[in-house]
Protein backbone atom coordinates (compact mmCIF):
# COMPACT_ATOMS: atom_id res chain seq x y z
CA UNK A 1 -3.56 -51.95 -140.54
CA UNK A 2 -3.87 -47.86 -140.86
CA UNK A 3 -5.33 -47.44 -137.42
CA UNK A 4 -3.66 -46.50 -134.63
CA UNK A 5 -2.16 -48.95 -131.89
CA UNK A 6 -3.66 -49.08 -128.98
CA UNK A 7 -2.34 -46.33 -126.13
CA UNK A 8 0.45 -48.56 -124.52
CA UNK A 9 2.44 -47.30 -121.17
CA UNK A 10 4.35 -44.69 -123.65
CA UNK A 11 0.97 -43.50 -125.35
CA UNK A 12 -0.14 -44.12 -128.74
CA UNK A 13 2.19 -45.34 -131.29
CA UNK A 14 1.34 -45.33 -135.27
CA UNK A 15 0.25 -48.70 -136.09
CA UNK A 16 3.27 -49.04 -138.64
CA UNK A 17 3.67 -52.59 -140.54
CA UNK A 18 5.71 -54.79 -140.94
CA UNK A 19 6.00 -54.43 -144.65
CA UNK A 20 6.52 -50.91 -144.74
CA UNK A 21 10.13 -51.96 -143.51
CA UNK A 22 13.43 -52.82 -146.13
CA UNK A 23 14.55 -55.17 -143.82
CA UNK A 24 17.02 -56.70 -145.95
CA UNK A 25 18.77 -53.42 -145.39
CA UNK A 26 18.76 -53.89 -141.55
CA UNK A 27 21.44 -52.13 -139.66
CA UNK A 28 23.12 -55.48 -138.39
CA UNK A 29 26.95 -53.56 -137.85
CA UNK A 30 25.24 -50.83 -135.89
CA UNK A 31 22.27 -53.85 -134.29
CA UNK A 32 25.61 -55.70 -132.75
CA UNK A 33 27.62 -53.06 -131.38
CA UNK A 34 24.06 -51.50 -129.53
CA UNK A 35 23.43 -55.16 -128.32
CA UNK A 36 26.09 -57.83 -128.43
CA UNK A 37 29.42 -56.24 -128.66
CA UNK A 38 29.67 -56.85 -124.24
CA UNK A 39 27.44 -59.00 -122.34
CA UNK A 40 24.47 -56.99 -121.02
CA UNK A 41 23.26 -57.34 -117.30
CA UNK A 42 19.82 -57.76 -119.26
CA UNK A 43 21.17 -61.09 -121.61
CA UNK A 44 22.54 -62.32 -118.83
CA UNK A 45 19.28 -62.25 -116.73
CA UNK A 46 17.61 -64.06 -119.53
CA UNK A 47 19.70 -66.30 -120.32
CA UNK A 48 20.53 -67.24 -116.59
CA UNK A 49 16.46 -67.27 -116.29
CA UNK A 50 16.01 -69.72 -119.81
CA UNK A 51 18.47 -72.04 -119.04
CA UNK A 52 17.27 -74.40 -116.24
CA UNK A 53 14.12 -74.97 -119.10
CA UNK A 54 16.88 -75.74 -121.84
CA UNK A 55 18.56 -77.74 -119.17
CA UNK A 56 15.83 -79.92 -118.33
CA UNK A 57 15.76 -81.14 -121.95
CA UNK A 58 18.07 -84.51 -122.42
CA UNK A 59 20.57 -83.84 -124.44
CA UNK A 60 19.72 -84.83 -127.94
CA UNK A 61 15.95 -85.52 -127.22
CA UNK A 62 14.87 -83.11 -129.53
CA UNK A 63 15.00 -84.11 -133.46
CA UNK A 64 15.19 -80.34 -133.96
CA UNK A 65 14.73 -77.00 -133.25
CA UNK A 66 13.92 -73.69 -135.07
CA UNK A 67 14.66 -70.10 -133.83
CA UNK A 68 12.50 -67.70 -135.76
CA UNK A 69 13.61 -63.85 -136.61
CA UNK A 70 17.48 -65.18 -135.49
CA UNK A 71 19.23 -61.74 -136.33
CA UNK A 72 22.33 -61.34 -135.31
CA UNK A 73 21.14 -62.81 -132.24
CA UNK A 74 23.27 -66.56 -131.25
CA UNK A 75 22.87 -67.08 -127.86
CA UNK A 76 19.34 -68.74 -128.05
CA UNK A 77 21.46 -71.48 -130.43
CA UNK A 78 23.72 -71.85 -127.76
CA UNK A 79 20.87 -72.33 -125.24
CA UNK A 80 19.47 -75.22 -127.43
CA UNK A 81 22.32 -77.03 -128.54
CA UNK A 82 22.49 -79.64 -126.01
CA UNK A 83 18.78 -80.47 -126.28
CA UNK A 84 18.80 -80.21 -130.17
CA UNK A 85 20.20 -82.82 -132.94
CA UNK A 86 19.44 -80.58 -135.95
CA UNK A 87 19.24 -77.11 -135.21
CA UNK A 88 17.86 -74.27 -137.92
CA UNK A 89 17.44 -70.80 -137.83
CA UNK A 90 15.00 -68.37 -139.87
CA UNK A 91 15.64 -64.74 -140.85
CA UNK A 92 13.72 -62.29 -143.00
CA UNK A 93 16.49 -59.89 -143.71
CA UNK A 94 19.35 -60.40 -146.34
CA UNK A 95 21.81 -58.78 -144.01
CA UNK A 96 21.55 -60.61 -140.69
CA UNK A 97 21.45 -63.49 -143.05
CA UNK A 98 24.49 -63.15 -144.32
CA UNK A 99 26.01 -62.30 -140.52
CA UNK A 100 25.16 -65.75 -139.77
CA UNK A 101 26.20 -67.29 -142.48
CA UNK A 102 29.80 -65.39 -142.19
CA UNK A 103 29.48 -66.33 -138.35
CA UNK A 104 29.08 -70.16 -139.24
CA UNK A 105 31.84 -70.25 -141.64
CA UNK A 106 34.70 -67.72 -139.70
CA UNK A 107 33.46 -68.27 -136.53
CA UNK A 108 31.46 -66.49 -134.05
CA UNK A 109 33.42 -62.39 -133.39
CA UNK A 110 34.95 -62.63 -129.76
CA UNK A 111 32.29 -60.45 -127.98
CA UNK A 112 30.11 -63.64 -127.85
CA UNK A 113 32.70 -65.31 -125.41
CA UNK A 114 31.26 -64.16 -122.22
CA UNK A 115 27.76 -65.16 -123.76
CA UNK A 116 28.93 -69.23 -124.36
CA UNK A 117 30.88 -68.80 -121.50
CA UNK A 118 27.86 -68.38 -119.31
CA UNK A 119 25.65 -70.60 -121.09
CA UNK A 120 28.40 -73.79 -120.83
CA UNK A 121 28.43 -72.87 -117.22
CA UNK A 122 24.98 -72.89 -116.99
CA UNK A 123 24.30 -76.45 -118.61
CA UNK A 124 27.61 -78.66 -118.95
CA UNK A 125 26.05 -80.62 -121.22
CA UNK A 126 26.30 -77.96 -124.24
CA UNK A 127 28.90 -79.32 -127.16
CA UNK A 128 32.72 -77.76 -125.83
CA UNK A 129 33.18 -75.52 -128.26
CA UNK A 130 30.97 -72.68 -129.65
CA UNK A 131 31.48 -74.18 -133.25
CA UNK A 132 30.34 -77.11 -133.16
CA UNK A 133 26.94 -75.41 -132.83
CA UNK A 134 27.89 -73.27 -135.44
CA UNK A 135 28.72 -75.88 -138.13
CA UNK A 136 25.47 -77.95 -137.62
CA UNK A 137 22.88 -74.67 -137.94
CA UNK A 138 20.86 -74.80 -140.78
CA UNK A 139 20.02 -71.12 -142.11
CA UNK A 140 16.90 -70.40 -143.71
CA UNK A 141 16.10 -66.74 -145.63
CA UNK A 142 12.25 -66.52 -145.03
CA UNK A 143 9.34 -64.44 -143.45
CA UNK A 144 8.01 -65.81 -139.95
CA UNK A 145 4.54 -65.83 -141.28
CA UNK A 146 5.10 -68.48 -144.15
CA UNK A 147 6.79 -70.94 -141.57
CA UNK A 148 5.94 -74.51 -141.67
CA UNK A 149 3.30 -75.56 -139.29
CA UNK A 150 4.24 -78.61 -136.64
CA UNK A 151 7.92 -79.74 -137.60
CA UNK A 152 9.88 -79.20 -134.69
CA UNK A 153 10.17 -79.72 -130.57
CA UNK A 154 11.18 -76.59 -130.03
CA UNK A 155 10.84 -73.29 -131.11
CA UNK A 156 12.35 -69.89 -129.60
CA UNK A 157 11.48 -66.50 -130.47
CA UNK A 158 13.25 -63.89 -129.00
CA UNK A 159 12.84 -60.23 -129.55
CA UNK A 160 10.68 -60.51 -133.09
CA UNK A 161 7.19 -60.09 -133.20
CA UNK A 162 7.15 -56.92 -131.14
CA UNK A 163 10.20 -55.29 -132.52
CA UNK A 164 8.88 -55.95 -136.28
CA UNK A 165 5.62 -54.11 -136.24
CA UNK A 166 3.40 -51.57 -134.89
CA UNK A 167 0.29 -53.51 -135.79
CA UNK A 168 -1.72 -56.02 -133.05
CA UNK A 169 -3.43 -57.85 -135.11
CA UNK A 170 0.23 -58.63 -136.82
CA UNK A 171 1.59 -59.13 -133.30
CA UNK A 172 -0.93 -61.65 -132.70
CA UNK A 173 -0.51 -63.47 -136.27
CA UNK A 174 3.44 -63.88 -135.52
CA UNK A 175 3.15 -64.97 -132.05
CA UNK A 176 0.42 -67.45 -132.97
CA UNK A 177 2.60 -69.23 -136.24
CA UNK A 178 5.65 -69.00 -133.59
CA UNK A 179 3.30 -71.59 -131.45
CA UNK A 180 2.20 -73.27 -134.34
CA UNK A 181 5.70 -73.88 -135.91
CA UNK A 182 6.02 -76.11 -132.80
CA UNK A 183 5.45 -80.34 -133.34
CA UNK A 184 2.34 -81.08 -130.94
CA UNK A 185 3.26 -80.66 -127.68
CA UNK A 186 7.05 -79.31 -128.53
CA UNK A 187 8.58 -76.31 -126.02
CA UNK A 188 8.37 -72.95 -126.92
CA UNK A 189 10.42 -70.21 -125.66
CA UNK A 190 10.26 -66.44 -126.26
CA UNK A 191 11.44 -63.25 -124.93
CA UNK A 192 9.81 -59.43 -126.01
CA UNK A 193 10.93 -55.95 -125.33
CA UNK A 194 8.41 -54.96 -123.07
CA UNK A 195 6.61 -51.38 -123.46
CA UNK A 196 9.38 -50.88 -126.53
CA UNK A 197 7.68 -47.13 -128.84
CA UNK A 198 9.09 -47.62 -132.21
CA UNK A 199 13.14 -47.23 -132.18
CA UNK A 200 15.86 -46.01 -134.09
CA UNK A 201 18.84 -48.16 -135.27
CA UNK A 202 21.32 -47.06 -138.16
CA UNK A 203 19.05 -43.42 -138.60
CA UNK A 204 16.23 -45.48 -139.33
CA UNK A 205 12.86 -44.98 -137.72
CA UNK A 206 11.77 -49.27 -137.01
CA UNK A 207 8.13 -49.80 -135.69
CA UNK A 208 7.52 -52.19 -132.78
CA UNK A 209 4.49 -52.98 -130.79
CA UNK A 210 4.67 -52.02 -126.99
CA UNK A 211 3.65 -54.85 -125.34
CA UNK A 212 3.09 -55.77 -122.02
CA UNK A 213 2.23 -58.66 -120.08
CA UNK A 214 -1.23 -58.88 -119.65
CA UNK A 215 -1.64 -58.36 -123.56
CA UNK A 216 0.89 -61.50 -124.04
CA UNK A 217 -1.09 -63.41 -121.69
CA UNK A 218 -4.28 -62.69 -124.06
CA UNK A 219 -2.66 -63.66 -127.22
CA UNK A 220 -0.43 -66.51 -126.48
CA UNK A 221 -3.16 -68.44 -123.89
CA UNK A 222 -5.74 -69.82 -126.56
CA UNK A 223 -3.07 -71.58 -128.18
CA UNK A 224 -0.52 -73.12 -125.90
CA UNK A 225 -0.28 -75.09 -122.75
CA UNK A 226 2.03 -74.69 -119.71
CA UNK A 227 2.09 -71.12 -119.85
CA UNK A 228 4.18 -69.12 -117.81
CA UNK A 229 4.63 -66.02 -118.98
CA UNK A 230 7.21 -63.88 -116.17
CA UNK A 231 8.82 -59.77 -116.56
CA UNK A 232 12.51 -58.75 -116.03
CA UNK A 233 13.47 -55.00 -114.87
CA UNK A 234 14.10 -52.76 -117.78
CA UNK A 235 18.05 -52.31 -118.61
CA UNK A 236 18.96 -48.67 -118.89
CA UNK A 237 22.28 -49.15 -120.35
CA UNK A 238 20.42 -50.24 -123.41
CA UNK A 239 19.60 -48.00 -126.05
CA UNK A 240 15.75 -48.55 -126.63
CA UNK A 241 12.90 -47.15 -124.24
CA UNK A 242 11.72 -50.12 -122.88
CA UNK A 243 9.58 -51.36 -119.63
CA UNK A 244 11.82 -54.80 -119.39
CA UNK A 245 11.63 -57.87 -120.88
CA UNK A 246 8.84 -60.79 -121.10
CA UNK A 247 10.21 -64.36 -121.02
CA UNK A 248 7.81 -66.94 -122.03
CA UNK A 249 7.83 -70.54 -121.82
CA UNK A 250 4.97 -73.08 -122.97
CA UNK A 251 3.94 -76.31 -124.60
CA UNK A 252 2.47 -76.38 -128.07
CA UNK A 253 -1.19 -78.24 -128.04
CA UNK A 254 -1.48 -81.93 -128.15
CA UNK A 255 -3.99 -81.56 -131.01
CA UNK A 256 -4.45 -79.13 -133.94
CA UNK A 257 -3.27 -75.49 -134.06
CA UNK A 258 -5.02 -72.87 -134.47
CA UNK A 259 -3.46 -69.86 -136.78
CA UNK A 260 -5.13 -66.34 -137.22
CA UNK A 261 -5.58 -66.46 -141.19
């Protein structure tokens, strides 16, 4: 994991791990105000985009649901929560841990008001108040990689396996236990930075993996179903080079999984 990544639309990037990251020491203050403290033109292309998928879910058809590499991302919770009896969350880093945590038990800070705002306009069948969702999530301090195989009917992803490394073959290990996480046959649902050079958040240099659609495609084919894998312009209010974003949404195999080793 020492050799270069391959040349992506920005050029070469250094092929930086995952592990060579503290991410328990993640900037989540500085993450928030960058990303969440208004409601982006950007989020509110994706989520207007994700939600028909979410919507076409029953409401409470799904035993539960996981969203891996949460952050101090909520809004794919609030996408789910209609769809979802039991719905869990898993985060590497100590600090966007404890953001959640202090989100479930305060409540969520105001600048995610336009976010469930949209989303309950979007499906009417979402709980009527943002806490509800809160006080039923489930948080779980782990790494992506070690994630139970088959246990739930859906499982989201959104902005993790690209924005964590530098490294493909690491890419490709994420996004394939992010498939494999899913119950046989259960939704997934991603979105990636697309074309994203390693970034800088809190005067820290993070890696990330610039991907783009075709090499998505590659990866995330052999082991789904129902792929549709479709690109949204590039936001230039935002604060990170980027091409766009990817939005994915699939079915896990009926039968076994297959996971890189």
């Amino acid at each position: 994991m020492t050799a270069p990544a391959p040349d992506g639309p920005h050029g070469a990037t250094p092929s930086r791990p995952n592990g060579d990251v503290a991410w328990d020491d993640f900037d989540t203050a500085g993450y928030v105000a960058d990303n969440y403290a208004t409601l982006h033109d950007l989020d509110r292309r994706i989520i207007t985009d994700l939600s028909p998928y979410y919507g076409s879910l029953p409401p409470g058809s799904l035993r539960s649901s996981l969203d891996i590499g949460t952050g101090p991302n909520i809004y794919p919770l609030m996408l789910v929560s209609a769809a979802s009896r039991r719905l869990e969350a898993l985060e590497r880093s100590a600090s966007n841990v404890a953001y959640l945590r202090r989100t479930c038990r305060e409540g969520a800070d105001p600048g995610w008001t336009p976010f469930w705002q949209l989303c309950r306009r979007l499906d009417t069948a979402l709980p009527a108040h943002l806490d509800e969702v809160l006080r039923g999530l489930s948080i779980h301090h782990g790494d992506a990689l070690e994630v139970p195989l088959g246990q739930h009917g859906l499982v989201s992803m959104f902005f993790v396996a690209e924005s964590v490394t530098g490294d493909r073959d690491e890419f490709e290990r994420l996004s394939h236990r992010f498939a494999a996480a899913a119950a046989p046959g259960g939704h997934l649902v991603a979105a990636y930075m697309a074309g994203m050079p390693q970034y800088e958040l809190g005067g820290e240099t993070l890696p990330s993996f610039p991907l783009d659609r075709q090499t998505l495609e590659t990866v995330m084919r052999p082991v789904t179903r129902q792929l549709r894998i479709w690109q949204l312009p590039a936001d230039r209010t935002l604060p990170y080079e980027h091409d766009g974003v990817l939005l994915l949404t699939a079915r896990a195999p009926d039968g076994p999984h297959r996971v890189l080793p």
